[in-house]
N, C-alpha and C. Protein backbone atom coordinates (compact mmCIF):
# COMPACT_ATOMS: atom_id res chain seq x y z
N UNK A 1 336.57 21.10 51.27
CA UNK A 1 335.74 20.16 51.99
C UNK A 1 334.80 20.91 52.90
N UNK A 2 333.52 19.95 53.01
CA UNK A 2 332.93 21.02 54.02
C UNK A 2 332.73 20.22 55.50
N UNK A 3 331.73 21.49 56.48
CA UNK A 3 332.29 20.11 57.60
C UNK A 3 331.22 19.51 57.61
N UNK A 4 330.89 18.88 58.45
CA UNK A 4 330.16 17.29 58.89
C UNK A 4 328.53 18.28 59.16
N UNK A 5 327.46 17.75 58.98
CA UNK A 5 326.16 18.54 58.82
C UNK A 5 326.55 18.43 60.52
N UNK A 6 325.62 19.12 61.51
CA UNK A 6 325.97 18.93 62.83
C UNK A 6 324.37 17.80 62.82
N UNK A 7 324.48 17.29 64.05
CA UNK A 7 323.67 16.09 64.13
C UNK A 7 322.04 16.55 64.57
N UNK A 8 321.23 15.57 64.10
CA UNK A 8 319.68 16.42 64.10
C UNK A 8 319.69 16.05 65.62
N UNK A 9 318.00 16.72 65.83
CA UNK A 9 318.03 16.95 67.13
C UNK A 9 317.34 15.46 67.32
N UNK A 10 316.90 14.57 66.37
CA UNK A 10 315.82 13.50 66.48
C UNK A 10 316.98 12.41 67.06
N UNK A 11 318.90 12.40 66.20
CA UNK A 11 319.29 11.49 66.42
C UNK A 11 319.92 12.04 67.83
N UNK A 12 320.06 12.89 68.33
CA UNK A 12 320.28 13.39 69.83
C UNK A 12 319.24 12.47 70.82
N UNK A 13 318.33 12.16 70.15
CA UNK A 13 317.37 12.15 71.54
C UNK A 13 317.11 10.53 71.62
N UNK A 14 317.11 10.03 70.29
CA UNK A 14 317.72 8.70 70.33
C UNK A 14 318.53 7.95 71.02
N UNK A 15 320.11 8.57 70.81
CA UNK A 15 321.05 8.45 71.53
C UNK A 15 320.95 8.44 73.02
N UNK A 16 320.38 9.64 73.76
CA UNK A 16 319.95 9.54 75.02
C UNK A 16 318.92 8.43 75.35
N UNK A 17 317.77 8.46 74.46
CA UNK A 17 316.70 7.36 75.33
C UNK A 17 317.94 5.94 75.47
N UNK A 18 318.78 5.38 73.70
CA UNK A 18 319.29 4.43 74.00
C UNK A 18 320.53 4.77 75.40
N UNK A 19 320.98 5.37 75.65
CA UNK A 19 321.86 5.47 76.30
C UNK A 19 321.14 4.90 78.07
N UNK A 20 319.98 6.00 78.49
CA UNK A 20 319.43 5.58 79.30
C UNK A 20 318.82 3.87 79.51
N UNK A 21 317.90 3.61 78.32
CA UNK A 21 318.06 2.03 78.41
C UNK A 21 319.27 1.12 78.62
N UNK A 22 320.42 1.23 78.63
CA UNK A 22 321.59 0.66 78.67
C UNK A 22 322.21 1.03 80.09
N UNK A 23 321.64 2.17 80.45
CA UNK A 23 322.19 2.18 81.98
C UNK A 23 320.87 1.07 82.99
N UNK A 24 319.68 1.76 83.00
CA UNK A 24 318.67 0.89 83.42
C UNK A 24 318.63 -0.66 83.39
N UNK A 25 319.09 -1.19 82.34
CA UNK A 25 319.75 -2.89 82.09
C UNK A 25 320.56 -3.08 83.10
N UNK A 26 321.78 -1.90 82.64
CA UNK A 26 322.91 -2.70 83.94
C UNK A 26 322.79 -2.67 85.40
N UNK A 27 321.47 -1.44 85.81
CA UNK A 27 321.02 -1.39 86.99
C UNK A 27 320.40 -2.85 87.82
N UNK A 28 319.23 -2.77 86.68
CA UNK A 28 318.57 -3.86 86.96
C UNK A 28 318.90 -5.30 87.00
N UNK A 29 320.09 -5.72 86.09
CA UNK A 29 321.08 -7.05 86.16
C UNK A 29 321.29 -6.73 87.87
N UNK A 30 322.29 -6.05 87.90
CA UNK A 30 323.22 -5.92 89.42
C UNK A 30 322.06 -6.23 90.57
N UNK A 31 320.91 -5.59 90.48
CA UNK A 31 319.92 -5.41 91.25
C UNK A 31 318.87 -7.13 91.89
N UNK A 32 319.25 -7.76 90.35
CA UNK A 32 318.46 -9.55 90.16
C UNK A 32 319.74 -10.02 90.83
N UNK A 33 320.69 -10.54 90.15
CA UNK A 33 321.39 -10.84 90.31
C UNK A 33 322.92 -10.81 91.85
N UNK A 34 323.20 -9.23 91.80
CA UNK A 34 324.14 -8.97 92.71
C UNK A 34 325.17 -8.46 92.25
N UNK A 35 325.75 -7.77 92.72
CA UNK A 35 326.92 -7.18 92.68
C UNK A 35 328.11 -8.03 92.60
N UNK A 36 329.02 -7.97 91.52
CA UNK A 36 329.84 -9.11 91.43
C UNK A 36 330.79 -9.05 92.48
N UNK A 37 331.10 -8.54 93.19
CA UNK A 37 331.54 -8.81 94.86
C UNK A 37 330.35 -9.52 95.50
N UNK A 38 329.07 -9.55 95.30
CA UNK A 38 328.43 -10.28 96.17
C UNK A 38 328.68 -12.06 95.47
N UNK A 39 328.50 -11.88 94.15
CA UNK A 39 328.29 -13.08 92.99
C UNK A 39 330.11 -14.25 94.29
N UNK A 40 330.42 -13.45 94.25
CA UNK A 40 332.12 -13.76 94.83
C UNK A 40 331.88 -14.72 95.98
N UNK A 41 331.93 -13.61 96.87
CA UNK A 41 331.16 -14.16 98.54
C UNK A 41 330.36 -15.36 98.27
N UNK A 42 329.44 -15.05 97.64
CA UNK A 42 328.51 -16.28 97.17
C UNK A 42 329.22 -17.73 96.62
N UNK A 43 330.11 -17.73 95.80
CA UNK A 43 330.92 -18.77 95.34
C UNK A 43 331.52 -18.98 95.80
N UNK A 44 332.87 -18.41 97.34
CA UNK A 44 332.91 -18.80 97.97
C UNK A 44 332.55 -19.31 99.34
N UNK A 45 331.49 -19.07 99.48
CA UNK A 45 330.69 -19.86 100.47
C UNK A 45 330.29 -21.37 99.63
N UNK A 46 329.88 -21.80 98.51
CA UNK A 46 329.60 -22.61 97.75
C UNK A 46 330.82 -23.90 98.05
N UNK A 47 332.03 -22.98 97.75
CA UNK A 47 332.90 -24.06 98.18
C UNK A 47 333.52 -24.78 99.05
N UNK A 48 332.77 -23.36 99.80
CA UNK A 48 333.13 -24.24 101.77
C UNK A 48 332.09 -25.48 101.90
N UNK A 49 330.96 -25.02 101.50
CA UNK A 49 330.24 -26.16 101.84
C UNK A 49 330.57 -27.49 101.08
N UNK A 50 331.13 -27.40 99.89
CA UNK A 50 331.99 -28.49 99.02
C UNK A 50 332.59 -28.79 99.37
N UNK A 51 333.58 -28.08 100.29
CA UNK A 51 334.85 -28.63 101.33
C UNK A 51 334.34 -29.09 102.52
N UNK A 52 333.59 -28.63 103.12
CA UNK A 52 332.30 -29.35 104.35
C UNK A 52 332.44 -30.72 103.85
N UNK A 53 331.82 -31.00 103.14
CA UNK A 53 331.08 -32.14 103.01
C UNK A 53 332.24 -33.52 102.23
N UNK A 54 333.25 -32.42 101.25
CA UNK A 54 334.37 -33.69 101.23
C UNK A 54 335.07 -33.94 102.70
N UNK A 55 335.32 -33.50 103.55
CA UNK A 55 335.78 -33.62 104.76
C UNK A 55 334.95 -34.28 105.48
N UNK A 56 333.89 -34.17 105.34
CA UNK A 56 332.87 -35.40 106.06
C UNK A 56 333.54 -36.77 105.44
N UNK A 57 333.22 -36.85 104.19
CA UNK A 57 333.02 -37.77 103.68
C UNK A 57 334.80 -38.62 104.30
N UNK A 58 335.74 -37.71 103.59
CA UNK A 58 336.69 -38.34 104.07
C UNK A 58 336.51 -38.80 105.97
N UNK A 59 336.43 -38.43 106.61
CA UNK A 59 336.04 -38.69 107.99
C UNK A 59 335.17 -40.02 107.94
N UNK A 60 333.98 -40.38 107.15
CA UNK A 60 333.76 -41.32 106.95
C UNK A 60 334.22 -42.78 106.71
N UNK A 61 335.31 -42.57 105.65
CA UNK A 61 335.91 -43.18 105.27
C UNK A 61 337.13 -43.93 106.46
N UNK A 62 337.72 -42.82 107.01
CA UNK A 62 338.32 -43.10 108.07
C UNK A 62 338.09 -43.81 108.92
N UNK A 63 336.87 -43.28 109.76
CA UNK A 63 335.58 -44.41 110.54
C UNK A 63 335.53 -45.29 109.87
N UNK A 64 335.29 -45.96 108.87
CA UNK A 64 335.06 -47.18 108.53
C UNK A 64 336.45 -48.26 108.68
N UNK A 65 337.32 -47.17 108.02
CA UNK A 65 338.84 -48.17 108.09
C UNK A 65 339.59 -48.33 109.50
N UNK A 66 339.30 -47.47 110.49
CA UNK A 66 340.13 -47.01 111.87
C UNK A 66 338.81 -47.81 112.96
N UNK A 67 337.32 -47.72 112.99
CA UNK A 67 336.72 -47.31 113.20
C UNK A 67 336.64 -46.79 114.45
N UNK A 68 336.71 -45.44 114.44
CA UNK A 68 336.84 -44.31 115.25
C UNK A 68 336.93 -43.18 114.13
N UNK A 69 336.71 -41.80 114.41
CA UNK A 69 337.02 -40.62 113.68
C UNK A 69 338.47 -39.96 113.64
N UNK A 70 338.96 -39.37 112.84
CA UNK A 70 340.00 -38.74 113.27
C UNK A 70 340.63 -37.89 114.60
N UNK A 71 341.24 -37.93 115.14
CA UNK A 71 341.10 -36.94 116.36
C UNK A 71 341.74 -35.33 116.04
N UNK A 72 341.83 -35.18 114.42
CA UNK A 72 342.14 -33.77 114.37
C UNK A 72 342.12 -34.00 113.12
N UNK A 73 342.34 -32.90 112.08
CA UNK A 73 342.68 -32.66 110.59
C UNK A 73 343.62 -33.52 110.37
N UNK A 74 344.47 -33.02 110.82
CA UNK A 74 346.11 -33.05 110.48
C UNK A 74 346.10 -34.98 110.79
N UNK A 75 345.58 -35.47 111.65
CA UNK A 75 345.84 -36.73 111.65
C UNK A 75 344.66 -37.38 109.77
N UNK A 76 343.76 -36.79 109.75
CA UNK A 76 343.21 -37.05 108.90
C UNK A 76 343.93 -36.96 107.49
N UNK A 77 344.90 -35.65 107.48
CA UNK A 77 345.59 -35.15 106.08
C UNK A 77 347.04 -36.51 106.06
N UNK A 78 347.17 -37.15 107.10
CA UNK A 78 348.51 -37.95 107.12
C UNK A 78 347.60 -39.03 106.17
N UNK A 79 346.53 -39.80 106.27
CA UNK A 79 346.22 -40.56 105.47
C UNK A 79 346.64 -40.90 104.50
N UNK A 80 346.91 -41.87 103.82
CA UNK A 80 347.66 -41.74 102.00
C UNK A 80 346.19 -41.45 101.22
N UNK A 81 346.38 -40.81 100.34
CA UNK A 81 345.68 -40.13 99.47
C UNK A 81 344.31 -39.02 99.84
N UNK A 82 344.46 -38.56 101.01
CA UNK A 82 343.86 -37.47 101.65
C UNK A 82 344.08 -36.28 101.15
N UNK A 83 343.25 -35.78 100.82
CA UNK A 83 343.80 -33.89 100.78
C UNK A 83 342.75 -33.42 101.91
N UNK A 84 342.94 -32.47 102.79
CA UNK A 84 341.92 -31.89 103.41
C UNK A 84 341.92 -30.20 102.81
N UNK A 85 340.99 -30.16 102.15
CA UNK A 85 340.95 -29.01 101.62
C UNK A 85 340.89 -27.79 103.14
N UNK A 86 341.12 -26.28 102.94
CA UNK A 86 341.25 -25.34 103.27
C UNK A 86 340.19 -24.25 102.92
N UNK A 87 339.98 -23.14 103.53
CA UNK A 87 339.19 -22.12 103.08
C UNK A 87 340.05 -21.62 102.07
N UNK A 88 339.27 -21.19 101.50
CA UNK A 88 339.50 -21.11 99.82
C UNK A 88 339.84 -19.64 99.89
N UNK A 89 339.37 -18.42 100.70
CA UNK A 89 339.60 -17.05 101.06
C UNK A 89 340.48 -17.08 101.42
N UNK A 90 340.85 -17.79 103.35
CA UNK A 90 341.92 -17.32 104.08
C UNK A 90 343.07 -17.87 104.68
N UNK A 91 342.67 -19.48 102.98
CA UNK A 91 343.68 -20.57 103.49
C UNK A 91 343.89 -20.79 105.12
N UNK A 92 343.19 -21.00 105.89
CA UNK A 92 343.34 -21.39 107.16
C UNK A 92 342.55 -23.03 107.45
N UNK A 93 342.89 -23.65 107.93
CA UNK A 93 342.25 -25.33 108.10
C UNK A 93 340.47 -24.81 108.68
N UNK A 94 339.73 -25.59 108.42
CA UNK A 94 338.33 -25.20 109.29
C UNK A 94 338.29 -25.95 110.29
N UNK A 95 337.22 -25.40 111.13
CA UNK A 95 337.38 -26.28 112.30
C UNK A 95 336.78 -27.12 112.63
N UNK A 96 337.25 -28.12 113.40
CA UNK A 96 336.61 -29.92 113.36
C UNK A 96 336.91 -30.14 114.93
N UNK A 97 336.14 -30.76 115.43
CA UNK A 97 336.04 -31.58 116.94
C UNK A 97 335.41 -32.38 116.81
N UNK A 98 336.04 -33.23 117.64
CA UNK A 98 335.94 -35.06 118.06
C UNK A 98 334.30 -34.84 118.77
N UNK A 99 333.43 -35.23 118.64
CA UNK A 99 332.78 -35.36 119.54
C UNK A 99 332.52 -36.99 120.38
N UNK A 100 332.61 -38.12 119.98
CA UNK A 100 332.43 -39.14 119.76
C UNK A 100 333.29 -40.14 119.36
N UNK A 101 332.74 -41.76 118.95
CA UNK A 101 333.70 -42.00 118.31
C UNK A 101 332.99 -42.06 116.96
N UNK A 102 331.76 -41.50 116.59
CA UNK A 102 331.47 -41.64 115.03
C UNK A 102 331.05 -40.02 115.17
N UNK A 103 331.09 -39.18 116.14
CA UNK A 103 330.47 -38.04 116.05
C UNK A 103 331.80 -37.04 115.92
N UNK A 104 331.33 -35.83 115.18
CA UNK A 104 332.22 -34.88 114.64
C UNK A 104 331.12 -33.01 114.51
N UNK A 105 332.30 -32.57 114.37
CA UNK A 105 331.80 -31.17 114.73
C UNK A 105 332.65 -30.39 113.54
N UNK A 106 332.21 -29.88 112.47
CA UNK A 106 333.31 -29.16 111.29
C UNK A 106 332.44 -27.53 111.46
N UNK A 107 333.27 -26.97 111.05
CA UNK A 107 333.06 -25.29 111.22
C UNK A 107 333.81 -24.48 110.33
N UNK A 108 333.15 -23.97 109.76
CA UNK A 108 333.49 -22.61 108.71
C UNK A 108 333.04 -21.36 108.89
N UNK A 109 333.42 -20.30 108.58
CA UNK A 109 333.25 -19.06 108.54
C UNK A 109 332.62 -18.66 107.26
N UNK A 110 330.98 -18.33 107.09
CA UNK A 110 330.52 -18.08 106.38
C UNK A 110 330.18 -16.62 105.91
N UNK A 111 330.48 -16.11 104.79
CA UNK A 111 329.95 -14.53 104.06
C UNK A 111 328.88 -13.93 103.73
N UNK A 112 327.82 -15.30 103.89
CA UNK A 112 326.60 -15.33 103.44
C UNK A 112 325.41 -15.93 104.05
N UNK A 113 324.20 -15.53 103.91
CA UNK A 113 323.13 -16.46 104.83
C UNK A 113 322.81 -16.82 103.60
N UNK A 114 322.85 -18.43 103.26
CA UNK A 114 322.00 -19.65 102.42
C UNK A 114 320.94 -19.34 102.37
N UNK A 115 320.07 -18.94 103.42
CA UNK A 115 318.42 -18.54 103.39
C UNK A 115 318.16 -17.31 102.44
N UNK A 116 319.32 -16.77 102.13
CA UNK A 116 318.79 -14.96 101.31
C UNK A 116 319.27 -15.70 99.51
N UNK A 117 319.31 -16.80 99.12
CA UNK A 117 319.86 -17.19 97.93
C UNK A 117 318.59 -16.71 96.99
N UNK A 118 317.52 -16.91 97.30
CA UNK A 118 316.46 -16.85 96.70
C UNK A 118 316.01 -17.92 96.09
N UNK A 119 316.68 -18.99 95.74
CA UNK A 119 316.56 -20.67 94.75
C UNK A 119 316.35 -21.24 95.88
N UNK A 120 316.08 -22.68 95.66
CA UNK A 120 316.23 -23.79 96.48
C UNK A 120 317.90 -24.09 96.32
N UNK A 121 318.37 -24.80 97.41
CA UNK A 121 320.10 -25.22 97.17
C UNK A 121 319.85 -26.52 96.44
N UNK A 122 320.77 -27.29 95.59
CA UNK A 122 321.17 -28.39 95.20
C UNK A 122 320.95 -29.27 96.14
N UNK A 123 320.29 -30.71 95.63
CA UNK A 123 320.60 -31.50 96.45
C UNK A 123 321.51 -31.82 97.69
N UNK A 124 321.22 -32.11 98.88
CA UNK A 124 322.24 -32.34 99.60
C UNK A 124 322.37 -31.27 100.34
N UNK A 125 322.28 -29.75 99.82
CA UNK A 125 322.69 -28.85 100.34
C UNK A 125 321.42 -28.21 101.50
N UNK A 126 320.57 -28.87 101.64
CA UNK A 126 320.07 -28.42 102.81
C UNK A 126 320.77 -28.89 104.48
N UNK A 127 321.61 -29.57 104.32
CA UNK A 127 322.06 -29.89 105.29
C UNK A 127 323.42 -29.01 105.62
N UNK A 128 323.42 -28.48 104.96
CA UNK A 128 324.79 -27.25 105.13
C UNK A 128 324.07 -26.11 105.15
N UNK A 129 322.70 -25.76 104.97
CA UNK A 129 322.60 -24.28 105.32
C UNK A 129 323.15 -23.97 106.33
N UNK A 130 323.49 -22.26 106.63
CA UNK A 130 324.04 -21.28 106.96
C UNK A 130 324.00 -20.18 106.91
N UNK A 131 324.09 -19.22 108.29
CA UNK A 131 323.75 -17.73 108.36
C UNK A 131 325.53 -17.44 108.03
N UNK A 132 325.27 -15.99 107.91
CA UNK A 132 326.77 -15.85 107.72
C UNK A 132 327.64 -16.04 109.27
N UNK A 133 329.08 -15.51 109.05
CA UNK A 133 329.72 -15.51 110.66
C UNK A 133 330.00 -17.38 110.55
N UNK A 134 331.17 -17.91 111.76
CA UNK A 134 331.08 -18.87 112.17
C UNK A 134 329.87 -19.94 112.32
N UNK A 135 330.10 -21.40 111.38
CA UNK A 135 328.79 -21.85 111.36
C UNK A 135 329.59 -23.46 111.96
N UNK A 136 328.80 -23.99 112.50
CA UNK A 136 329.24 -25.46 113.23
C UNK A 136 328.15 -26.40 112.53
N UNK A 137 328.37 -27.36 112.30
CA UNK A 137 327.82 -28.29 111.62
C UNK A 137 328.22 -29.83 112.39
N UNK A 138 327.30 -30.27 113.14
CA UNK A 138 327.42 -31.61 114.12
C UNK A 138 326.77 -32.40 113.25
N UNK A 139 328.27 -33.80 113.22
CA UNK A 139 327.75 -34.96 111.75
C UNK A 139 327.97 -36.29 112.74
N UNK A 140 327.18 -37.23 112.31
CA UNK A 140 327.55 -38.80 112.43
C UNK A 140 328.42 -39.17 111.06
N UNK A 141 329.82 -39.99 111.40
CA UNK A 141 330.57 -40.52 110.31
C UNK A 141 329.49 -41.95 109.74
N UNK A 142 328.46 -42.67 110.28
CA UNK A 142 327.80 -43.28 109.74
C UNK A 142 326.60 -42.66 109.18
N UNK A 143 326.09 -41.67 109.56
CA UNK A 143 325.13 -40.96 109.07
C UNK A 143 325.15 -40.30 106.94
N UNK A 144 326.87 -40.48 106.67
CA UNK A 144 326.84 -39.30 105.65
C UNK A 144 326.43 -40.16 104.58
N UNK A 145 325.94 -39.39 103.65
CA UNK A 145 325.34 -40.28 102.54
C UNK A 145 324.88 -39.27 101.33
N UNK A 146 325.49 -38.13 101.22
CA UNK A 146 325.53 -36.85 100.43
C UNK A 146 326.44 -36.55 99.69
């Protein structure tokens, strides 16, 4: 047997240009897009504000049936068929104050500033923008409608 011809120099250089195009792609994805630790942060911030806003809503609901607001989570989670969702990272309750009797104060700890997304947010979601760090969000329980 003989051995293998050794490889020309044309398919050498091939190999490199493709090789380089294939690094430059994955540069440039990470670069549009983000770093899938950022893609992360990003989705969960997404769901705080999903949890924001079901927690309004439930609060709403409350006000209408009590009418007054809850005077804490935990009186809110006794409700029958309540869930009060949690941060989705550090499982800890977010934070909510009475302000009123239709006024309320909810607060999350955000990873991300909403303003650096580059898109417009989804409907609704301009009312939850957010810098990163601790964010407070002051609601009327008659006001919600999102």
């Amino acid at each position: 047997m003989s051995a293998p011809a050794p490889p020309s120099r044309a398919g050498r250089w091939i190999a490199i240009v493709a090789s380089v195009v294939v690094i430059a792609t994955i540069v440039a994805a990470i670069a549009v897009i983000g770093s899938p630790s950022q893609q992360r942060l990003l989705r969960l911030d997404e769901r705080r504000v999903a949890d924001l806003q079901a927690i309004a809503n439930q609060v709403e609901a409350y006000r209408n049936e009590h009418g007054r607001v809850p005077a804490s989570l935990a009186v809110l989670a006794a409700a029958p068929g309540v869930r009060v969702p949690q941060d989705p990272a550090s499982r800890q309750a977010y934070g909510y104050e009475v302000l009123g009797a239709a006024e309320f104060r909810l607060c999350a700890r955000f990873d991300t500033d909403s303003s650096d997304a580059g898109e417009p947010q989804p409907w609704g979601r301009a009312a939850w923008a957010h810098g990163t760090g601790r964010q407070c969000f002051k609601r009327r329980a008659d006001d919600i409608r999102e």
